[in-house]
Structure formats: structure tokens, C-alpha cells
N, C-alpha and C. Protein backbone atom coordinates (compact mmCIF):
# COMPACT_ATOMS: atom_id res chain seq x y z
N UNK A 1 13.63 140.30 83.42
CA UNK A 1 14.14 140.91 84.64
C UNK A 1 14.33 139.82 85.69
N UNK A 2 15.39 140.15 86.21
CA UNK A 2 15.42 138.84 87.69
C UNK A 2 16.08 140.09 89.14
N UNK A 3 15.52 139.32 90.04
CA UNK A 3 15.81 140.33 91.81
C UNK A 3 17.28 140.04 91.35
N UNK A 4 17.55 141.64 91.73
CA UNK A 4 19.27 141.53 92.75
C UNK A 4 19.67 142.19 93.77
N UNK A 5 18.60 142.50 93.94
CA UNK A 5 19.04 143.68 95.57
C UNK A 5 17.58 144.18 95.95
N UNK A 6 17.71 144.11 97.30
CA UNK A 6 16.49 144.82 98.14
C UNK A 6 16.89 145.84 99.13
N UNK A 7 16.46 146.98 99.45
CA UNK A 7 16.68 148.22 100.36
C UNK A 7 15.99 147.99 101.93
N UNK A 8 16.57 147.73 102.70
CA UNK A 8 16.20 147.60 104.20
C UNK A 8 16.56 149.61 104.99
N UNK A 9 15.61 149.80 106.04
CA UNK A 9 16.22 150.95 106.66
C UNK A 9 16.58 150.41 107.72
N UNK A 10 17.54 150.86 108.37
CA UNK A 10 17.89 151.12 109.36
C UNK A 10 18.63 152.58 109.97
N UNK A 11 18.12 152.66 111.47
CA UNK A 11 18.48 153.96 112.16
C UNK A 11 19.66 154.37 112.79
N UNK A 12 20.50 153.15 112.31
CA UNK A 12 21.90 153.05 113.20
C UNK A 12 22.74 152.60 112.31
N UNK A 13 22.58 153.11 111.01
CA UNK A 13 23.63 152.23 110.29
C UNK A 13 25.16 151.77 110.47
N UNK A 14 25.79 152.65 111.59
CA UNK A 14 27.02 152.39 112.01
C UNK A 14 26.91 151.17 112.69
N UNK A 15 25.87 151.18 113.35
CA UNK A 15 25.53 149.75 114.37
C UNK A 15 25.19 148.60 113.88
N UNK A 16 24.46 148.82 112.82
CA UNK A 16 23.93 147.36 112.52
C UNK A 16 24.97 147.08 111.43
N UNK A 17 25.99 147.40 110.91
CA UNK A 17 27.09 147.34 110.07
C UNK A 17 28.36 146.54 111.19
N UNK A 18 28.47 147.15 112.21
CA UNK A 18 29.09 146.65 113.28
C UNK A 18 28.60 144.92 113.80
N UNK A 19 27.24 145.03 113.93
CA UNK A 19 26.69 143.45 114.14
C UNK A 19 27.15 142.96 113.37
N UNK A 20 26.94 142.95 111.79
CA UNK A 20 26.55 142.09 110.91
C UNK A 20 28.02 141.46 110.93
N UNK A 21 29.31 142.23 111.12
CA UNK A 21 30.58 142.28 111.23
C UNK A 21 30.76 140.94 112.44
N UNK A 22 30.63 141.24 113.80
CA UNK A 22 30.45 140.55 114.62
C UNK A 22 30.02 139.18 114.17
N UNK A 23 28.91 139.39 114.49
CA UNK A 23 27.91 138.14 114.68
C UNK A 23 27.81 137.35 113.07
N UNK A 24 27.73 138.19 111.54
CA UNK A 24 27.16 137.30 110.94
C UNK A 24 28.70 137.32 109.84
N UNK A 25 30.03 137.87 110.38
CA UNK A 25 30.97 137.68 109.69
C UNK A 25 30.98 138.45 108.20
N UNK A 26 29.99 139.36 108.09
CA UNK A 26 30.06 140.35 106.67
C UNK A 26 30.53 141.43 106.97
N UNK A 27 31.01 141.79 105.37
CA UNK A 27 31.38 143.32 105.52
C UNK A 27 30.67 143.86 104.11
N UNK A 28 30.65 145.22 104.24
CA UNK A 28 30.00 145.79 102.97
C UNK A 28 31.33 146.00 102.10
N UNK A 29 30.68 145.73 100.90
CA UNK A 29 31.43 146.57 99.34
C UNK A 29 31.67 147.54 99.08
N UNK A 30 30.47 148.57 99.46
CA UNK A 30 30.47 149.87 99.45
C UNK A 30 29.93 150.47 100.47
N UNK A 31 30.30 151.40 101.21
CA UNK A 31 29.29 152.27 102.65
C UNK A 31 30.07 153.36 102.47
N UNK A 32 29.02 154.07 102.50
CA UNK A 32 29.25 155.76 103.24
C UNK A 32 28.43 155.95 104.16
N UNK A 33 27.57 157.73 104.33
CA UNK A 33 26.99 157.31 105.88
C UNK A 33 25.53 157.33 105.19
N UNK A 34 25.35 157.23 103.88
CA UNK A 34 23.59 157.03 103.61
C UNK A 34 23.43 155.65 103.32
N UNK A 35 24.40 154.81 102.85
CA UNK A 35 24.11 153.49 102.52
C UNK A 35 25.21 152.48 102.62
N UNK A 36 25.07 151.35 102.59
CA UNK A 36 25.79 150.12 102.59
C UNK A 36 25.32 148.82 101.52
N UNK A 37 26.36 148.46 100.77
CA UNK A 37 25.71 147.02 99.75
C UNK A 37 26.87 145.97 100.41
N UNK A 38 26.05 144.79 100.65
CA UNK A 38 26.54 144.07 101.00
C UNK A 38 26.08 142.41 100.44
N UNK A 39 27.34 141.86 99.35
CA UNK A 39 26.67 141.31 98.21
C UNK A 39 26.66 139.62 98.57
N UNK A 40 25.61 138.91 97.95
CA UNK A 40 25.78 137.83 98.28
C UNK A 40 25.87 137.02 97.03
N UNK A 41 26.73 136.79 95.81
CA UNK A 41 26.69 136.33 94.21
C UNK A 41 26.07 137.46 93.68
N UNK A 42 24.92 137.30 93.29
CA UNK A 42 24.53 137.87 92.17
C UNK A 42 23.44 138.76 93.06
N UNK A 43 23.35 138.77 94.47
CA UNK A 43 22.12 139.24 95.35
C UNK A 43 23.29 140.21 95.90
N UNK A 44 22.14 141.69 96.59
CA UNK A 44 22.94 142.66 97.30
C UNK A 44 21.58 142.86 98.47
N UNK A 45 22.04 142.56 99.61
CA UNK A 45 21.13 143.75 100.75
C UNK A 45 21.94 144.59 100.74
N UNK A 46 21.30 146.17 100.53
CA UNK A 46 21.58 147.32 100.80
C UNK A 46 21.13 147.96 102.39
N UNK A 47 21.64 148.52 102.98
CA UNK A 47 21.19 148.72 104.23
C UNK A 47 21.08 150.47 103.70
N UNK A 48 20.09 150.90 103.81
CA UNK A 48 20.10 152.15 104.02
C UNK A 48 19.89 153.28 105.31
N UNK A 49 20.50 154.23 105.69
CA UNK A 49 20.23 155.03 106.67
C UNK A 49 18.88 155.35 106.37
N UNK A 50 17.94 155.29 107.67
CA UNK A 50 16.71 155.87 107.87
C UNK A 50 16.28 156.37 109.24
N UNK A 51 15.29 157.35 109.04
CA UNK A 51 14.59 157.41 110.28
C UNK A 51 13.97 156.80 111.03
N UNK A 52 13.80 155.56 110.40
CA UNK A 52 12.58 154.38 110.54
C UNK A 52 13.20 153.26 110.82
N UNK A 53 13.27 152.17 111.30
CA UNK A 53 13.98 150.80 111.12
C UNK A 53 12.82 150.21 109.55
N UNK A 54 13.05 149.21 108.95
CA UNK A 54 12.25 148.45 108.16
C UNK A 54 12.22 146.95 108.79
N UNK A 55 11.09 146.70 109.31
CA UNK A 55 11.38 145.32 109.48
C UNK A 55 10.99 144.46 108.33
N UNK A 56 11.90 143.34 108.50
CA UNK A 56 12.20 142.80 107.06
C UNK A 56 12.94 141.04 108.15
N UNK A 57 12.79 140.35 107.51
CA UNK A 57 13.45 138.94 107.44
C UNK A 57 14.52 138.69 106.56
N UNK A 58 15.52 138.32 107.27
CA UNK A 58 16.46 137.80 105.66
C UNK A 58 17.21 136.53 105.68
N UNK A 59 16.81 135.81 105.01
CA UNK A 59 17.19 134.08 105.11
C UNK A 59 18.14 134.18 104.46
N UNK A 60 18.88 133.07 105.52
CA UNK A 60 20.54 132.45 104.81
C UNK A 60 20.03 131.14 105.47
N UNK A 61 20.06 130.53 104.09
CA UNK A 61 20.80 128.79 103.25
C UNK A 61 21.52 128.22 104.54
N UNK A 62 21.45 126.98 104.96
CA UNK A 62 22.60 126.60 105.99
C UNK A 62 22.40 124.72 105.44
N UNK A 63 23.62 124.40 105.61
CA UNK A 63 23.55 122.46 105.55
C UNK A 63 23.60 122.36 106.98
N UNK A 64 23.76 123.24 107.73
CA UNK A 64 23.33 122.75 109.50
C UNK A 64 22.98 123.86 110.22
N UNK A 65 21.54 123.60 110.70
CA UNK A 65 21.27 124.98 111.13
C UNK A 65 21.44 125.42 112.71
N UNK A 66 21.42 124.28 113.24
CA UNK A 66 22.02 123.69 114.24
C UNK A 66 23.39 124.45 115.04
N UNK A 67 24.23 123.99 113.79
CA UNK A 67 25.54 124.52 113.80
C UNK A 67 25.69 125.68 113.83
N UNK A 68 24.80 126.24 112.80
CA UNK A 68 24.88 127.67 112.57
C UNK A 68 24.84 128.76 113.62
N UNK A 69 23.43 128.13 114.13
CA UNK A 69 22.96 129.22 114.76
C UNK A 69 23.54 129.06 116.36
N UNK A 70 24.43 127.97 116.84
CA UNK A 70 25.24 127.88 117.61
C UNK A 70 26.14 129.24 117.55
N UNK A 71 26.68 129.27 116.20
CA UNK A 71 27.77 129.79 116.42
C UNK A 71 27.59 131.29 116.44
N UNK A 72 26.63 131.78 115.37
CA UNK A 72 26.16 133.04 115.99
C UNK A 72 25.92 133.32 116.94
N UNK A 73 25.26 132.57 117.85
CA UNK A 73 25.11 132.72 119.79
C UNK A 73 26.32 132.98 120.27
N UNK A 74 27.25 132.72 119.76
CA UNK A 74 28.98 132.85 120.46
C UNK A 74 29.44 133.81 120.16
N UNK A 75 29.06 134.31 118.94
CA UNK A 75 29.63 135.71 118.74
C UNK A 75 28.49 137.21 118.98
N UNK A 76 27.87 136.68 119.66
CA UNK A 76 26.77 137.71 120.74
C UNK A 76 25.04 137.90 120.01
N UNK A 77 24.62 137.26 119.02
CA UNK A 77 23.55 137.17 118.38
C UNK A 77 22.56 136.82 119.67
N UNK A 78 21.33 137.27 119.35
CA UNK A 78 20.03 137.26 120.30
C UNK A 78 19.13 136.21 119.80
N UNK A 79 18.97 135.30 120.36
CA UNK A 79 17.61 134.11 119.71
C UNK A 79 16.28 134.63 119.93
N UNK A 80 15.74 134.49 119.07
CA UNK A 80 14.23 134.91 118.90
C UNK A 80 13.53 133.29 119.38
N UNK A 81 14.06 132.28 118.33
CA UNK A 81 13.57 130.89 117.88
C UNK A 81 14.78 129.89 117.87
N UNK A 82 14.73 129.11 118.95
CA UNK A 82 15.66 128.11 118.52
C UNK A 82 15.35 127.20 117.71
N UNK A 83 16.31 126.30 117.04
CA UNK A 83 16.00 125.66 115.78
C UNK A 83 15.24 124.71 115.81
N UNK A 84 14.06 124.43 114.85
CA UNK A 84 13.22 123.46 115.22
C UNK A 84 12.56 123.37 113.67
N UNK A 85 11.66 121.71 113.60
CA UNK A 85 11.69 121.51 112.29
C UNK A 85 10.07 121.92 111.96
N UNK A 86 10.08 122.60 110.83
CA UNK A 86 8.46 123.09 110.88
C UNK A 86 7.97 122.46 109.52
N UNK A 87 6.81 122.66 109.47
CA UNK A 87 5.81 121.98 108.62
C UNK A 87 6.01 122.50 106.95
N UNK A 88 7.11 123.40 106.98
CA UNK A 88 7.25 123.51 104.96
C UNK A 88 8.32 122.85 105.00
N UNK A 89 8.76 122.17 105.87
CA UNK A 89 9.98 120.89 105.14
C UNK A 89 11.03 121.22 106.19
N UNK A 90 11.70 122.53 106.23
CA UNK A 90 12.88 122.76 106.45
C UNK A 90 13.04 122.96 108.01
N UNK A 91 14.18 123.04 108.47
CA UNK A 91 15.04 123.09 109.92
C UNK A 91 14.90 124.82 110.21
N UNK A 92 14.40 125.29 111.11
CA UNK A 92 14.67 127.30 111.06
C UNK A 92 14.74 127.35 112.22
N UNK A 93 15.62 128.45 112.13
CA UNK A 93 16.09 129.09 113.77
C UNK A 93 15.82 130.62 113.47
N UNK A 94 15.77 132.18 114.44
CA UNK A 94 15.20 133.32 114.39
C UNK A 94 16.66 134.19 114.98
N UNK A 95 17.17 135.07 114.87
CA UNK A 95 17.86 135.79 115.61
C UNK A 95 17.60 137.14 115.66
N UNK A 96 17.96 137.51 116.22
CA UNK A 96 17.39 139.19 116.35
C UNK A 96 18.25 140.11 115.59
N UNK A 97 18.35 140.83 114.64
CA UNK A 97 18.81 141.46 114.37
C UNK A 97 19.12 143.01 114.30
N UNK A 98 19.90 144.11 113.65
CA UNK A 98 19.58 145.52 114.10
C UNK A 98 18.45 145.73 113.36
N UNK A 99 18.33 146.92 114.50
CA UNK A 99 17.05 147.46 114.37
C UNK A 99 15.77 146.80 114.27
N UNK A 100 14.94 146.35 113.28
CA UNK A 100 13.76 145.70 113.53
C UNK A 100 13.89 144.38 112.18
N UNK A 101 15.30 144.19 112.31
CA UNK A 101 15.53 143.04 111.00
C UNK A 101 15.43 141.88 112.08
N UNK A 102 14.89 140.69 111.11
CA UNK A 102 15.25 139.31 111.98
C UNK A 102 16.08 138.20 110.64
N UNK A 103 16.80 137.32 111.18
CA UNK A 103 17.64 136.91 110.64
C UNK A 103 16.92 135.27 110.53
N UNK A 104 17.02 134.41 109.84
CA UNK A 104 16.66 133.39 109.60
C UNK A 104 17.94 132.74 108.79
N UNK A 105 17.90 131.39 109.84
CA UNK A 105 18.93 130.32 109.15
C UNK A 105 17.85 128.82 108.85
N UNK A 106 18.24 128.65 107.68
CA UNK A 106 16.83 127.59 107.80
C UNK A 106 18.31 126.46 106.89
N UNK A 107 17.72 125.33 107.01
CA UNK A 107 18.13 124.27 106.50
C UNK A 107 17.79 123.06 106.60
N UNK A 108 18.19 121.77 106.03
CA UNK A 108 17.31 120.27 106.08
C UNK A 108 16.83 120.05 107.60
N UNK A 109 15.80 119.39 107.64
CA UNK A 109 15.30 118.39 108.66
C UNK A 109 16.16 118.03 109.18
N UNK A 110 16.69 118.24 110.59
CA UNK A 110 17.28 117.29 111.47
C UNK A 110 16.74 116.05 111.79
């Protein structure tokens, strides 16, 4: 067996479908109004409608995180953490995401 998808809730799924659009440039594969897959290769976050938010983290890969997370700031993203180099090796920055998701861009040591 190997992971290919994990289930997040969220309470606004129209909304946080709308961000992810915005700010992180995705769109889903499939949505109706109970769910959304939104695939990354061989990986899917599913966003599901809930009563609940799920808070959850979800890291995206960057060769500049720097860059990255610049540019999400421009297209209206919320900083939690600006980018800075921490003690398991890598470069990470925090953004806020819907509902009670936070977004992580991590990449090399500046």
C-alpha cells in the first residue's frame, strides 16, 4: 500500500475552493457541494464539506521559498511565519489558510 489522498474538513467549501484559486493558483478535478479532489501526481487533498474546520498543515516543495511565499502575499495570502531557516535543514514560511488549514512552503537553506 502507498498514501494518495488525505480528507481535510472544511465549513466553507465554496470559500476555501475560491482561496486556493486565488492565492495558491489550484483548481479541483472534481467538486460538487460535499467534496472537492484536488490532485497533485499521484497525491489528492480532498477538501470535504464539514461542520467542523480540520486543522491540518499541508506542505508544498519550493526551490525558493522566499520567492514563493512573496508571491502568495500578492495574491492576498495571510502570513502566519515569514521565511526563516530552522534547525531540520530546510527554509519554511506559514500562511494562513481556509478555515483552520495552514499552508507551508518549505525549501533549501537560504
Amino acid at each position: 500500500m502507498k498514501l494518495n489522498h488525505i480528507h481535510v474538513g472544511v465549513c466553507d467549501l465554496t470559500a476555501a475552493l475560491e482561496w486556493l484559486d486565488r492565492v495558491w493558483k489550484l483548481k479541483p478535478q472534481f467538486h460538487n457541494e460535499r467534496m472537492a479532489t484536488i490532485s497533485f501526481g499521484s497525491f489528492i487533498l480532498i477538501l470535504d464539506a464539514a461542520e467542523v474546520d480540520s486543522p491540518a498543515t499541508i506542505g508544498f516543495e519550493s526551490d525558493d521559498c522566499d520567492r514563493d511565499f512573496k508571491a502568495v502575499l500578492e495574491r492576498g495570502a495571510v502570513a502566519l511565519e515569514s521565511p526563516g531557516n530552522k534547525a531540520w535543514g530546510a527554509r519554511a514560511a506559514y500562511i494562513q489558510g481556509p478555515g483552520k488549514l495552514k499552508f507551508e512552503i518549505e525549501g533549501p537553506l537560504g
